[in-house]
N, C-alpha and C. Protein backbone atom coordinates (compact mmCIF):
# COMPACT_ATOMS: atom_id res chain seq x y z
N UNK A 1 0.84 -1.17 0.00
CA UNK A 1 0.00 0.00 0.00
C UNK A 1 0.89 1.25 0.00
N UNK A 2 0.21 2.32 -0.56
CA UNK A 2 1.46 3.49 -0.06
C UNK A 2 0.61 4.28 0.56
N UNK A 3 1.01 5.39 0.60
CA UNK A 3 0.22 6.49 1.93
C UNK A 3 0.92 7.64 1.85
N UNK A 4 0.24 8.28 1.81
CA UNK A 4 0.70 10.14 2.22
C UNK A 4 0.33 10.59 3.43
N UNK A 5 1.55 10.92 4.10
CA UNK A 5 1.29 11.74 5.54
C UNK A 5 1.23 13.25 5.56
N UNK A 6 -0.39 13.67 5.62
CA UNK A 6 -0.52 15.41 5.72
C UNK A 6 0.01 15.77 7.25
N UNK A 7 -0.07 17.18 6.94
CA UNK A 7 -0.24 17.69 8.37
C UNK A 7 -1.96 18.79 8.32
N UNK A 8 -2.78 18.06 9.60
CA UNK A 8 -4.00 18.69 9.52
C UNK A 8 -4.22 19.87 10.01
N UNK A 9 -5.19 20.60 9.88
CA UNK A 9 -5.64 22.52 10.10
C UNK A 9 -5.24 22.48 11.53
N UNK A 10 -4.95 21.17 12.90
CA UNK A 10 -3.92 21.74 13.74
C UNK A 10 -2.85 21.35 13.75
N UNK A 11 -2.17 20.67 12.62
CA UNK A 11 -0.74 20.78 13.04
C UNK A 11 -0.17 19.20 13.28
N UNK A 12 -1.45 17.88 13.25
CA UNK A 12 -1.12 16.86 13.83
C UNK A 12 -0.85 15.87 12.23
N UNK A 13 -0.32 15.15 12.60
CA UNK A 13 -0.09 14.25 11.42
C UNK A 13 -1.02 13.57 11.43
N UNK A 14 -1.44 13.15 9.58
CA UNK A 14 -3.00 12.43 9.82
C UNK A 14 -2.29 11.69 8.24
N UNK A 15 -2.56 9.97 8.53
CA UNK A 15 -1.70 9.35 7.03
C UNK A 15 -2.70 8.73 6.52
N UNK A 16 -2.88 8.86 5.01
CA UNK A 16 -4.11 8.70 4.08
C UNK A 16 -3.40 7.11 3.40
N UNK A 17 -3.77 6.23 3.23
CA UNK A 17 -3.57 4.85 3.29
C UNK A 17 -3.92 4.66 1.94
N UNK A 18 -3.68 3.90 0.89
CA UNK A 18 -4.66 3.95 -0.22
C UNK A 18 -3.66 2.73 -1.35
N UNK A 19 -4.55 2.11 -2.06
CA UNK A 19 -3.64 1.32 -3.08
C UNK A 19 -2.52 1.59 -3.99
N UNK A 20 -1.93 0.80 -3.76
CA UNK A 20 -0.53 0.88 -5.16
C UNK A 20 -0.85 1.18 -6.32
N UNK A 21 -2.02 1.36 -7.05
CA UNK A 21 -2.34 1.56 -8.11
C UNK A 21 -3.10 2.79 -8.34
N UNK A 22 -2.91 3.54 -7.50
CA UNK A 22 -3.83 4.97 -7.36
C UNK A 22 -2.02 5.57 -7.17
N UNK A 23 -2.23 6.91 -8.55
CA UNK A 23 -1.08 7.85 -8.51
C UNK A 23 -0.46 8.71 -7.03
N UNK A 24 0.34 8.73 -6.42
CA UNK A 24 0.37 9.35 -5.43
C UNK A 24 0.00 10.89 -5.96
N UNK A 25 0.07 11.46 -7.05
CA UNK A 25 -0.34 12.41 -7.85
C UNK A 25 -1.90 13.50 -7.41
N UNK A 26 -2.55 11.35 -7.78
CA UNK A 26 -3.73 11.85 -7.56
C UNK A 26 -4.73 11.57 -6.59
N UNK A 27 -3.84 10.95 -5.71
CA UNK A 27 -4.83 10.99 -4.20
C UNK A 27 -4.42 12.74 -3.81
N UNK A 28 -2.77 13.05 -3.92
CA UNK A 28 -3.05 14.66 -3.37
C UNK A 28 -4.00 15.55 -3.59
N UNK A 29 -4.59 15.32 -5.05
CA UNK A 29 -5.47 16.33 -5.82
C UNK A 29 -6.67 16.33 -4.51
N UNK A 30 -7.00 14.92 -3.75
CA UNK A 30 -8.10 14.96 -3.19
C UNK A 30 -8.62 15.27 -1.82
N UNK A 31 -6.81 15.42 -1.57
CA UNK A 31 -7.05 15.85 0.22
C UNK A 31 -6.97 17.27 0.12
N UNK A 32 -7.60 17.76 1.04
CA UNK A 32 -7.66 19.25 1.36
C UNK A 32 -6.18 20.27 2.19
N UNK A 33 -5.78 18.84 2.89
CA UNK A 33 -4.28 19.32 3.51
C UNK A 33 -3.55 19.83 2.86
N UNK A 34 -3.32 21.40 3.15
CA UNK A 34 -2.16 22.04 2.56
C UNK A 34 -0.62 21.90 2.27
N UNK A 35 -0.39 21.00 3.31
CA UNK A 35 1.37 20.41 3.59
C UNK A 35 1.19 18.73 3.71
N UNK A 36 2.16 18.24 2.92
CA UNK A 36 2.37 17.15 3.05
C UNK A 36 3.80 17.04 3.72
N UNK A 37 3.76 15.96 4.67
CA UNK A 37 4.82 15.65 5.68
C UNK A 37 6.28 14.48 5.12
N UNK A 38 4.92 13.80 4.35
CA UNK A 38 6.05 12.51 3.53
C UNK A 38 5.22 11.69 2.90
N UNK A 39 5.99 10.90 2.36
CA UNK A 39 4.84 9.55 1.25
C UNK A 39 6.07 8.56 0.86
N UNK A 40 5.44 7.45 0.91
CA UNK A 40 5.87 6.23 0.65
C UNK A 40 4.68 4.91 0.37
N UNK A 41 5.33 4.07 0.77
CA UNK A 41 5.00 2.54 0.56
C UNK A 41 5.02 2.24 2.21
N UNK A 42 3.84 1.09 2.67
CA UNK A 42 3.76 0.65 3.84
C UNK A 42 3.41 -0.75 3.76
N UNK A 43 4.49 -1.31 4.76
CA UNK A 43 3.84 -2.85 4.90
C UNK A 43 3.75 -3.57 6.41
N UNK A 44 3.22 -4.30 6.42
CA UNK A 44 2.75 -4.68 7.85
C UNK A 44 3.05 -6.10 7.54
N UNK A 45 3.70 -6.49 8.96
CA UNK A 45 4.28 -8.22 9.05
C UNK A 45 3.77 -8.55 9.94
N UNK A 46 4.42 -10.03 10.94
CA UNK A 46 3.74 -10.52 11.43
C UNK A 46 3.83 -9.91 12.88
N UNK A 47 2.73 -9.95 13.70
CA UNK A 47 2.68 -9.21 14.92
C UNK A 47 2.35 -8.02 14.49
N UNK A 48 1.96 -7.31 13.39
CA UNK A 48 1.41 -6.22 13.26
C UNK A 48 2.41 -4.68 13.74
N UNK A 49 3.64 -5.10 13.17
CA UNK A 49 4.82 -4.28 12.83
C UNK A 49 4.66 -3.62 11.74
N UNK A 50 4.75 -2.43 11.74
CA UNK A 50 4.51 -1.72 10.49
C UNK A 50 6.06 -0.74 9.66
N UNK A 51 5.73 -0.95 8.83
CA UNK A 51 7.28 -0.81 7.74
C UNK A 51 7.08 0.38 7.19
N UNK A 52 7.38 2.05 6.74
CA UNK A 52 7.16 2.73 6.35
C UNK A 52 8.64 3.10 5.42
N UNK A 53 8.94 3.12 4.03
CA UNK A 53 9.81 3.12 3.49
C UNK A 53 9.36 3.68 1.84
N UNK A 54 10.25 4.43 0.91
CA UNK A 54 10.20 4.72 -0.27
C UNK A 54 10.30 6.27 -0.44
N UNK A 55 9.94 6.66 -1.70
CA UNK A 55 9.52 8.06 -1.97
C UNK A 55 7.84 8.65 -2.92
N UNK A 56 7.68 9.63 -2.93
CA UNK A 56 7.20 10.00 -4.14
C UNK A 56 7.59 11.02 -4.85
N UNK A 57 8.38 10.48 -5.73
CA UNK A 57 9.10 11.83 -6.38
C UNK A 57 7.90 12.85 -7.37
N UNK A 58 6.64 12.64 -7.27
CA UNK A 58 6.08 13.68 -7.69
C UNK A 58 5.40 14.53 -6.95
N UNK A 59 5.38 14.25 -5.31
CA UNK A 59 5.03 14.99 -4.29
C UNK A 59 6.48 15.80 -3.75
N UNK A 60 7.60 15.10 -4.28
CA UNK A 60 8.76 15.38 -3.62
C UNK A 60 9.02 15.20 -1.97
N UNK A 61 8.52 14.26 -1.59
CA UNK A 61 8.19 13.91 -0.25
C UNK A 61 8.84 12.05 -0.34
N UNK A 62 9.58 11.66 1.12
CA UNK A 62 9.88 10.44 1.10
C UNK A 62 9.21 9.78 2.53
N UNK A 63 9.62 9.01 2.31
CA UNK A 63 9.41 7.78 4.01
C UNK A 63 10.06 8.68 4.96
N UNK A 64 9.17 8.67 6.24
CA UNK A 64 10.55 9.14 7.83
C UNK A 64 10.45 8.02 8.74
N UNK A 65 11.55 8.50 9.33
CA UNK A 65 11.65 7.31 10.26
C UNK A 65 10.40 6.87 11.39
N UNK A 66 9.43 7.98 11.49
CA UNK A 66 8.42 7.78 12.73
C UNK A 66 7.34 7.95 11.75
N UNK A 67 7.23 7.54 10.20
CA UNK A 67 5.43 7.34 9.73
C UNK A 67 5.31 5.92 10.21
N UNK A 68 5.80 5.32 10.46
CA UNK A 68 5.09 3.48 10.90
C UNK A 68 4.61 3.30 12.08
N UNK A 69 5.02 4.33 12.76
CA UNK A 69 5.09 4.62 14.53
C UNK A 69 3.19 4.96 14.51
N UNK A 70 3.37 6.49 13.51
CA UNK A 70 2.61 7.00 13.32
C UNK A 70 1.19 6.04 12.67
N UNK A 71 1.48 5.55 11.84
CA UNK A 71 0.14 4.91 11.24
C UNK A 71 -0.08 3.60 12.02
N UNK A 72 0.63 3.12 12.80
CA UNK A 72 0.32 2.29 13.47
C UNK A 72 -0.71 2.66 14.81
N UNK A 73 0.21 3.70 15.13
CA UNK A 73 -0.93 4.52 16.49
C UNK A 73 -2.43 4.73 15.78
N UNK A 74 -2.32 5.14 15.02
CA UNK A 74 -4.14 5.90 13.89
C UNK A 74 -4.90 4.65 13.94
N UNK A 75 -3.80 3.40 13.77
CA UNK A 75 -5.10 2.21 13.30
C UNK A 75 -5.38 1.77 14.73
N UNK A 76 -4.22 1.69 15.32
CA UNK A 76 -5.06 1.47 16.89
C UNK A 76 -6.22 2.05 17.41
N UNK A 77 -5.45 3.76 17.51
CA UNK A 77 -6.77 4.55 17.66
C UNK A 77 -7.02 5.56 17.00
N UNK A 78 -7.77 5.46 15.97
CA UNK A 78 -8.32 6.48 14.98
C UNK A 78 -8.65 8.01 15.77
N UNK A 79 -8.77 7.92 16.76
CA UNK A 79 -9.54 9.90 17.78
C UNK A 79 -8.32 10.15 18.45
N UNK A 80 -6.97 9.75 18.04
CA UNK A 80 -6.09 10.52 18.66
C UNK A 80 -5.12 11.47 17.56
C-alpha cells in the first residue's frame, strides 16, 4: 500500500492509506491538507509491525523514520 502523511488545520499528522495503483499524484489532488509531511509505501508483518519506506518523487516527499510509529498509532486509535 502506499500512503501520504498530511499535516492537519492543527498541526497533527494524519496518514491517508490507499492502493498501489492509485497515482500518489492523484490521491493529493483529493485531500484538502495544505502540507504534506512525507509519502511512501507501507507494509505490515507478522505481529502487526509496520514498515514505512520509499519516496514520491512527484510529491517530492519520502518515508521518515516515525510514519510506521505513526500509522500504526491511527489504526489502533483512529480519535487521537
Amino acid at each position: 500500500m502506499k500512503y501520504i502523511m498530511f499535516e492537519d488545520f492543527s498541526g497533527a499528522p494524519v496518514p491517508i492509506i490507499f492502493p498501489k495503483r492509485i497515482d500518489f499524484a492523484e490521491m493529493r489532488e483529493q485531500i484538502p491538507y495544505t502540507k504534506v509531511l512525507s509519502a511512501g509505501h507501507v507494509h505490515v508483518s507478522a505481529g502487526a509491525v509496520f514498515t514505512a519506506h520509499g519516496e514520491s518523487k512527484s510529491l517530492e516527499a519520502q518515508a521518515r523514520a516515525e510514519d510506521a510509529g505513526i500509522i500504526a498509532a491511527k489504526l489502533a486509535n483512529p480519535d487521537i
